[in-house]
PDB file of N, CA and C in Angstrom:
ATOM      1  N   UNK A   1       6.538  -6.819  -4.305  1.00  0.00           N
ATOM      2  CA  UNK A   1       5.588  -7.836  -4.727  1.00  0.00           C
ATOM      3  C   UNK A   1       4.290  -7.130  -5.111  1.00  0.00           C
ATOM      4  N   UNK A   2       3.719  -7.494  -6.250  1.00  0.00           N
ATOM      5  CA  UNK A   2       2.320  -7.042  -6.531  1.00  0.00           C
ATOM      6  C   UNK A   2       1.446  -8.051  -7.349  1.00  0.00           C
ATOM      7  N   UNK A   3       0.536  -7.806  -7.324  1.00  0.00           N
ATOM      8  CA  UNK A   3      -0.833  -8.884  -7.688  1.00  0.00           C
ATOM      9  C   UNK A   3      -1.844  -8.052  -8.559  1.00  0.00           C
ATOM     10  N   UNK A   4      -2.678  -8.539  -9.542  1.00  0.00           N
ATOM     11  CA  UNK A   4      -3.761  -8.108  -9.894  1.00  0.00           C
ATOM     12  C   UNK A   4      -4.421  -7.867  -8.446  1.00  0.00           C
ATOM     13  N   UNK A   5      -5.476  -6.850  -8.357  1.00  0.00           N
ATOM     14  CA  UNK A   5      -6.681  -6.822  -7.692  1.00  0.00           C
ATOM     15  C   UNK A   5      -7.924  -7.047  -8.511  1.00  0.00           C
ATOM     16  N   UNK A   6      -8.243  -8.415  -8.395  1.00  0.00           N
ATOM     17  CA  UNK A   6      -9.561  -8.965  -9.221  1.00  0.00           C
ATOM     18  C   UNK A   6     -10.897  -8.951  -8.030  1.00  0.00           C
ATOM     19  N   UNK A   7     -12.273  -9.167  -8.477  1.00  0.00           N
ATOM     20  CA  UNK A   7     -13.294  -9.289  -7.717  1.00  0.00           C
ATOM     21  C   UNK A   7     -12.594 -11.247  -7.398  1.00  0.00           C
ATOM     22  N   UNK A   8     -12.107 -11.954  -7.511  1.00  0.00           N
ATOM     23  CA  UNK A   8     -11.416 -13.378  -7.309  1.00  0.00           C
ATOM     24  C   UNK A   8     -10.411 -13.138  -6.018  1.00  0.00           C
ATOM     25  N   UNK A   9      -9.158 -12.461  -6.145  1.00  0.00           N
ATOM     26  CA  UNK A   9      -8.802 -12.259  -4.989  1.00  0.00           C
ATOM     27  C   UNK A   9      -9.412 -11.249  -3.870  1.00  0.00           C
ATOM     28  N   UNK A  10     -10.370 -10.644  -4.498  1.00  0.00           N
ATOM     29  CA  UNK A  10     -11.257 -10.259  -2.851  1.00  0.00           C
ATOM     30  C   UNK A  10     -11.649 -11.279  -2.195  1.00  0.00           C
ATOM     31  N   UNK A  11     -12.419 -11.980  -3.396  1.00  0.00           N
ATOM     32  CA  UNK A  11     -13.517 -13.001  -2.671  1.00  0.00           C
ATOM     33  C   UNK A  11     -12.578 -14.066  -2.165  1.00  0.00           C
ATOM     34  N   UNK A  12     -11.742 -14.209  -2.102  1.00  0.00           N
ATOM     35  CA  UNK A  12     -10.404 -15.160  -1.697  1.00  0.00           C
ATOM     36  C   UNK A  12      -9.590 -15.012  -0.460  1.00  0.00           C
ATOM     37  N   UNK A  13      -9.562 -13.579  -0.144  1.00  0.00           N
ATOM     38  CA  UNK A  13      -9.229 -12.537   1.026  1.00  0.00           C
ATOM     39  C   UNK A  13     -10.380 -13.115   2.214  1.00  0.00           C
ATOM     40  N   UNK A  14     -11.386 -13.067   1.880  1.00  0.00           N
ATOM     41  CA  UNK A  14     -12.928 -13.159   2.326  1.00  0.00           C
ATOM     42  C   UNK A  14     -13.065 -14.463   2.674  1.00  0.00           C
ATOM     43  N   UNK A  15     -12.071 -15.158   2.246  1.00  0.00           N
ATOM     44  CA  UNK A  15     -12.207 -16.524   2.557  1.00  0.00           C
ATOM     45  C   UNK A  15     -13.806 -17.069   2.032  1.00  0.00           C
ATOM     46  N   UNK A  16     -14.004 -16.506   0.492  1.00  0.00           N
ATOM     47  CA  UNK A  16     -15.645 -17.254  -0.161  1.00  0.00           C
ATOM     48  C   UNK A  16     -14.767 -18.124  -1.402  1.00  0.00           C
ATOM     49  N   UNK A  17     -14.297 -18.970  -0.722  1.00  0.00           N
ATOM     50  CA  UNK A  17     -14.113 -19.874  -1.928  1.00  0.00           C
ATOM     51  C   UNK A  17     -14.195 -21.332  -2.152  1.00  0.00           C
ATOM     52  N   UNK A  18     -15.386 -21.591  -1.309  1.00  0.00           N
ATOM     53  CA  UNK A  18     -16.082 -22.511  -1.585  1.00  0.00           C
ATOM     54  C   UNK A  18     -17.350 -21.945  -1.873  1.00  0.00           C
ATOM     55  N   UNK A  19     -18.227 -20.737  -2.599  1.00  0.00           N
ATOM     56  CA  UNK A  19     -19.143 -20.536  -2.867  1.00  0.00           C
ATOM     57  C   UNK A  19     -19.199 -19.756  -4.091  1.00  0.00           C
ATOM     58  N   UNK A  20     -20.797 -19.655  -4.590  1.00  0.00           N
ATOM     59  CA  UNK A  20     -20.859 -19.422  -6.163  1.00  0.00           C
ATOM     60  C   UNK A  20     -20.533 -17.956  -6.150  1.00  0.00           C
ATOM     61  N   UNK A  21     -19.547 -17.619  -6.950  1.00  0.00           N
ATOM     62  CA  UNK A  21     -19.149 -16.412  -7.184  1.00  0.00           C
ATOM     63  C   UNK A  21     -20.319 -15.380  -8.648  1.00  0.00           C
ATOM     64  N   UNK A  22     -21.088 -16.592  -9.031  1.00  0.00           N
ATOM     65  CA  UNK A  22     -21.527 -15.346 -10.236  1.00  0.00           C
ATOM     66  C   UNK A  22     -22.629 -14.070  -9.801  1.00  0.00           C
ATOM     67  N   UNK A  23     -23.146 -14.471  -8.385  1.00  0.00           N
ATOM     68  CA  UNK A  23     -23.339 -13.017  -8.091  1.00  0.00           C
ATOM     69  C   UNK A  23     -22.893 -11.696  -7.705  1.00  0.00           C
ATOM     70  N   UNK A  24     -21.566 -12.432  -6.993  1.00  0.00           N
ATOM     71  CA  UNK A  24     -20.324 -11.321  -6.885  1.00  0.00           C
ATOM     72  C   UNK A  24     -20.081 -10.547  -8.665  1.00  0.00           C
ATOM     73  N   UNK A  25     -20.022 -11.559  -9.471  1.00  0.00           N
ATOM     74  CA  UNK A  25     -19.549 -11.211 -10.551  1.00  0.00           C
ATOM     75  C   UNK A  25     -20.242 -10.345 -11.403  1.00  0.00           C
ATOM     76  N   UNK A  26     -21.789 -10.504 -11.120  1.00  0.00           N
ATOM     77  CA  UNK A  26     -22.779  -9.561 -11.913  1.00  0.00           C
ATOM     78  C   UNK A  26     -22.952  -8.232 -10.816  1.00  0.00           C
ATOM     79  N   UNK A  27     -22.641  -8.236  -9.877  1.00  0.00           N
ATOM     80  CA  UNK A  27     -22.885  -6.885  -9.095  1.00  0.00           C
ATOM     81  C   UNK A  27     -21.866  -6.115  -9.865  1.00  0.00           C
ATOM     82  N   UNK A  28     -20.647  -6.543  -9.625  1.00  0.00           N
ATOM     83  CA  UNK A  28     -19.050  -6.310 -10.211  1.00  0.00           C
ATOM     84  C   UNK A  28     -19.372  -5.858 -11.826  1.00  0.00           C
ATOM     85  N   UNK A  29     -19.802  -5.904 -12.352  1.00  0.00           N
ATOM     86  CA  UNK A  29     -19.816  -6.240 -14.047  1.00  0.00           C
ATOM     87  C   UNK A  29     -20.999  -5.045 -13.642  1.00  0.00           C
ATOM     88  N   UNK A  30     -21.711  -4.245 -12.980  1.00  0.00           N
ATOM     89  CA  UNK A  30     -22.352  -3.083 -13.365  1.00  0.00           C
ATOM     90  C   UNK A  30     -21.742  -1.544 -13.550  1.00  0.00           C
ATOM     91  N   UNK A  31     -20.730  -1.650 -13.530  1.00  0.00           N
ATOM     92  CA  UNK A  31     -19.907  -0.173 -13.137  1.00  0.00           C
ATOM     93  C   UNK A  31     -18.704  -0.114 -12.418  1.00  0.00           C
ATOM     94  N   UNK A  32     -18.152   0.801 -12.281  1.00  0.00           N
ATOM     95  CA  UNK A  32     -17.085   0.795 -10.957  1.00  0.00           C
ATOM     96  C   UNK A  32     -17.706   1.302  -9.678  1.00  0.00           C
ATOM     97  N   UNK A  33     -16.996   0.879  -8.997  1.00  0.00           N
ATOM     98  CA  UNK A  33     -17.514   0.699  -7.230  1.00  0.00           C
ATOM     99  C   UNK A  33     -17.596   2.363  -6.974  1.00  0.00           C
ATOM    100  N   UNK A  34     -18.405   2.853  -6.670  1.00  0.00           N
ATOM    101  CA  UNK A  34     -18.190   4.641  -5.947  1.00  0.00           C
ATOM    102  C   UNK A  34     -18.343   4.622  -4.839  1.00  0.00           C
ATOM    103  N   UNK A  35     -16.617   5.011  -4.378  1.00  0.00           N
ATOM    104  CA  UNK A  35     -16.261   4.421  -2.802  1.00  0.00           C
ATOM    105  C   UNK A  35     -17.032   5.773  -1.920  1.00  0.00           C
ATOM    106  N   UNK A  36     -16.765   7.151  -2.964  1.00  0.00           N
ATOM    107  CA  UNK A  36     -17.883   8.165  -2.016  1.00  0.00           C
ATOM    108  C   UNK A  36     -18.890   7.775  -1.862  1.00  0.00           C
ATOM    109  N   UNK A  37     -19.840   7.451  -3.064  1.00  0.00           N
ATOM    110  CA  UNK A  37     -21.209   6.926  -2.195  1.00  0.00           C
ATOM    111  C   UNK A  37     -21.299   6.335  -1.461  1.00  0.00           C
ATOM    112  N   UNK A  38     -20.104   4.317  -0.955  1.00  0.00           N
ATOM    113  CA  UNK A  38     -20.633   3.811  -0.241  1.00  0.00           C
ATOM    114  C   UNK A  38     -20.182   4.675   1.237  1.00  0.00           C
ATOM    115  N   UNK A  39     -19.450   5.498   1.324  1.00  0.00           N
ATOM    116  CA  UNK A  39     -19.076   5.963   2.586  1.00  0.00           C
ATOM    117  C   UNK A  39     -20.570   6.749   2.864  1.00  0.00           C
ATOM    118  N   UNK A  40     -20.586   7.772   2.114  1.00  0.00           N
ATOM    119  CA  UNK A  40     -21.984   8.505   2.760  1.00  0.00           C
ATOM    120  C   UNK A  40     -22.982   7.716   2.847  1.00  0.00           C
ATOM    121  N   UNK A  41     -22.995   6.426   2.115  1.00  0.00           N
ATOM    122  CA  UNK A  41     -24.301   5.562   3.079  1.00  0.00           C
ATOM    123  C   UNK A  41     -24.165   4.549   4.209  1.00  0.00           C
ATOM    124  N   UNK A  42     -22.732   4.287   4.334  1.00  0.00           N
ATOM    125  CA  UNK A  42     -22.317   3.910   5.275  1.00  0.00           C
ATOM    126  C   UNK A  42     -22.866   4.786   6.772  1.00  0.00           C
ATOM    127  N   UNK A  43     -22.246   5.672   6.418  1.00  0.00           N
ATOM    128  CA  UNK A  43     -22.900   6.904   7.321  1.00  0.00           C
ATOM    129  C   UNK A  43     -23.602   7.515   8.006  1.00  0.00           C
ATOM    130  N   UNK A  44     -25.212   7.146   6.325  1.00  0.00           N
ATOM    131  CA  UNK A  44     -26.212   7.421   6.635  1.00  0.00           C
ATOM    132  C   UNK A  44     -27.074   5.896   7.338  1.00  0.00           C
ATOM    133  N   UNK A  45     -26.592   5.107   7.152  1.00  0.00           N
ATOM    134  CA  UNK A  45     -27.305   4.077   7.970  1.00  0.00           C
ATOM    135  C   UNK A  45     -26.557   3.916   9.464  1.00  0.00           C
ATOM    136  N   UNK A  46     -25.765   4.270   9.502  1.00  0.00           N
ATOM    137  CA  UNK A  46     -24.686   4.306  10.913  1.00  0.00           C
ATOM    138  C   UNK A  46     -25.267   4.881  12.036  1.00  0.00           C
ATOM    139  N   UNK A  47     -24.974   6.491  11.538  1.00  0.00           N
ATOM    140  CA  UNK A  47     -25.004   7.743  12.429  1.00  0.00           C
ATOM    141  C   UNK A  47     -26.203   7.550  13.325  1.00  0.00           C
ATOM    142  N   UNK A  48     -27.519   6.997  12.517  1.00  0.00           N
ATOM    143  CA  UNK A  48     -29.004   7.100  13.045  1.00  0.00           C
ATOM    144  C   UNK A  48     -29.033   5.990  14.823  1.00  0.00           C
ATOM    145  N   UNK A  49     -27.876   5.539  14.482  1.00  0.00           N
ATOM    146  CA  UNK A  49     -27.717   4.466  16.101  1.00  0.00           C
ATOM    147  C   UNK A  49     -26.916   4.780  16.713  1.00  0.00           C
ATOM    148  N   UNK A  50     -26.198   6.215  16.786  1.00  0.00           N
ATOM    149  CA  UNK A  50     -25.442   6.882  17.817  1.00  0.00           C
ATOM    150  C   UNK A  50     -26.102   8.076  18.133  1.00  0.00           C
ATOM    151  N   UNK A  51     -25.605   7.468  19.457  1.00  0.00           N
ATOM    152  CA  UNK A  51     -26.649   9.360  20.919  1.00  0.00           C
ATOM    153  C   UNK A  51     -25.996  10.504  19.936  1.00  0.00           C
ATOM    154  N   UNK A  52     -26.578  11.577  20.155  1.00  0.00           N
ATOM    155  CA  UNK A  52     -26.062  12.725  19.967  1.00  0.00           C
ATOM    156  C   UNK A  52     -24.961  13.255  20.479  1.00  0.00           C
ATOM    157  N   UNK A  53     -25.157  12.961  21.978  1.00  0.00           N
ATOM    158  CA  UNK A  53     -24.119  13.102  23.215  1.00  0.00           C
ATOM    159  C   UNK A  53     -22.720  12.390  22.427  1.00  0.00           C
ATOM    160  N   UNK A  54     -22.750  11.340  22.181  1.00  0.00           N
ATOM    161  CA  UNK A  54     -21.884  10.417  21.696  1.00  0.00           C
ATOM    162  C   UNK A  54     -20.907  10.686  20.588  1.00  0.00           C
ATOM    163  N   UNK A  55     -19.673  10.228  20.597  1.00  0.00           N
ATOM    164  CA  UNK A  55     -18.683  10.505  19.564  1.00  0.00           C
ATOM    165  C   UNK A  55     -19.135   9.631  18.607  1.00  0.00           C
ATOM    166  N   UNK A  56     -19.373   9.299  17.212  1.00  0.00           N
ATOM    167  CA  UNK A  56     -19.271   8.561  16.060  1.00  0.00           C
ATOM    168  C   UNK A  56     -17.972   8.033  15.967  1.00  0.00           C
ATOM    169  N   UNK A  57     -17.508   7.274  15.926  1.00  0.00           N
ATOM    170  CA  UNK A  57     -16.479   6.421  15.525  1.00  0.00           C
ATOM    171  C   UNK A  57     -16.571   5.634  14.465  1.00  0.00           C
ATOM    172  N   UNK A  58     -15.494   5.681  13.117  1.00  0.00           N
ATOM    173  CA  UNK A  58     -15.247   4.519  12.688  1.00  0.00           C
ATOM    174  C   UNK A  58     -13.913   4.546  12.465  1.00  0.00           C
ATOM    175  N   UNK A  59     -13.717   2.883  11.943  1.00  0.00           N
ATOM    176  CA  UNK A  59     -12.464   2.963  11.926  1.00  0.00           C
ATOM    177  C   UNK A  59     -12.239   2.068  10.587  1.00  0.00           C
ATOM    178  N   UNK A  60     -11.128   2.310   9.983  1.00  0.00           N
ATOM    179  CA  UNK A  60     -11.184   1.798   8.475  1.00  0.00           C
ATOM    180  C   UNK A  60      -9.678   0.321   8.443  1.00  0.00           C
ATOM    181  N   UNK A  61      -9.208  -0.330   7.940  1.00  0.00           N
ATOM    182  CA  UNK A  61      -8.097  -0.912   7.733  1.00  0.00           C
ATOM    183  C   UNK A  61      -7.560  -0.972   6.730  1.00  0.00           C
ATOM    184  N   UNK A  62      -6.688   0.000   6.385  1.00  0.00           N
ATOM    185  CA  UNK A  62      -5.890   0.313   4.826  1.00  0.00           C
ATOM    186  C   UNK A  62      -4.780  -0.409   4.866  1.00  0.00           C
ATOM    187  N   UNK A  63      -3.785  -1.200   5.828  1.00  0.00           N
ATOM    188  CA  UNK A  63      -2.612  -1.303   5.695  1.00  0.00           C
ATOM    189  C   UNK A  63      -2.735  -2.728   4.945  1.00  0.00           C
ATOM    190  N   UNK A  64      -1.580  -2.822   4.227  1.00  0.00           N
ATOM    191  CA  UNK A  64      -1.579  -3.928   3.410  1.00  0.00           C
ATOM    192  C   UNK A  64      -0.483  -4.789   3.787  1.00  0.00           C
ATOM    193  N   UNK A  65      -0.624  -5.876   4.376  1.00  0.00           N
ATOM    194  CA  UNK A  65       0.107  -6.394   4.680  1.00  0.00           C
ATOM    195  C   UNK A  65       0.145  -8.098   3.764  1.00  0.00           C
ATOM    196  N   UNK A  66       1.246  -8.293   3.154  1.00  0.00           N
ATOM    197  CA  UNK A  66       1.701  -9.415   1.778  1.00  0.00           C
ATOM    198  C   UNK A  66       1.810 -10.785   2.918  1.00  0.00           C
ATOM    199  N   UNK A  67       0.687 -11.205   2.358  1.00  0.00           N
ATOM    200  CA  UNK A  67       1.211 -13.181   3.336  1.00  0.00           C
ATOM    201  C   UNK A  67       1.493 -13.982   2.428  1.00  0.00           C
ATOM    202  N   UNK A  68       2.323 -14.813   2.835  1.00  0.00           N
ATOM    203  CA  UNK A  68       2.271 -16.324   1.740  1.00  0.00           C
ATOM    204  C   UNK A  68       2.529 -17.633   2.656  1.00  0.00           C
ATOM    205  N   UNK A  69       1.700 -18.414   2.693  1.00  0.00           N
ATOM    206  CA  UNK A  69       1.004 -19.350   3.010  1.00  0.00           C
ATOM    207  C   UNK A  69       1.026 -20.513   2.255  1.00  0.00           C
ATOM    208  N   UNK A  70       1.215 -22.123   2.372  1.00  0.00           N
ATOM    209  CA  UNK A  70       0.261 -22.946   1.219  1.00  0.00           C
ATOM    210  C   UNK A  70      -0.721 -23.015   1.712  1.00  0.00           C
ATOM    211  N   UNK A  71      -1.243 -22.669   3.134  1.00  0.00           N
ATOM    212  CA  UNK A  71      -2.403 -23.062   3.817  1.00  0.00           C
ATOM    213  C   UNK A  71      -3.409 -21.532   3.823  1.00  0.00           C
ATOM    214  N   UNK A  72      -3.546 -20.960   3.801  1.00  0.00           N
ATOM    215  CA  UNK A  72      -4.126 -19.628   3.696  1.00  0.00           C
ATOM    216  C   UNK A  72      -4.892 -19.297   2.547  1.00  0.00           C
ATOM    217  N   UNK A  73      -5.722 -19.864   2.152  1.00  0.00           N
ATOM    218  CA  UNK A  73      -6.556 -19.261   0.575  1.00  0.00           C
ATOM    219  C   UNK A  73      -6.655 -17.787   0.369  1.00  0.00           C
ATOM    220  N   UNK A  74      -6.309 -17.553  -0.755  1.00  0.00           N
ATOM    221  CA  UNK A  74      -5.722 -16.091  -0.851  1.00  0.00           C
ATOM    222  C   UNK A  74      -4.502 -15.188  -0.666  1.00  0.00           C
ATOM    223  N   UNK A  75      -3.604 -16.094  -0.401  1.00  0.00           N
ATOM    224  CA  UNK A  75      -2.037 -15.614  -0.352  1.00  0.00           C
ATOM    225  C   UNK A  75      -1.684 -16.032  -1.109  1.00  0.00           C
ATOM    226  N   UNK A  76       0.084 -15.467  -1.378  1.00  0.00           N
ATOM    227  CA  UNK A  76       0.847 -16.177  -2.956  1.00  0.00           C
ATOM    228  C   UNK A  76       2.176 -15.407  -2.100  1.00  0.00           C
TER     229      UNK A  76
END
């Protein structure tokens, strides 16, 4: 099974679909996303609220798991 990946089924995933999407749409409509940058600023706003002493942790969720639902906005 496969799907377009649109800025529509994110915002659908996200469960925003009762709200105005055209600012999603003009952020979206400047370029493609540069997933390195947002990590290193992820990072850089992160790191500054963990001890030194302390391990940094994050943790990411890549697995993709296919639902279909009639009740679920954003499945098919």
């Amino acid at each position: 099974m496969s799907c377009r990946h649109t800025v529509t089924q994110g915002l659908l995933t996200l469960g925003l679909h009762d709200v105005d999407w055209s600012a999603w749409y003009r952020l979206f409509s400047r370029g493609r996303f540069d997933a390195l940058k947002a990590g290193e600023e992820m990072i850089r706003h992160t790191l500054e609220h963990v001890e030194e002493t302390r391990p940094y942790v994050v943790v990411g969720d890549g697995v993709k798991v296919y639902r279909h639902s009639r009740k679920m906005p954003g499945t098919h």
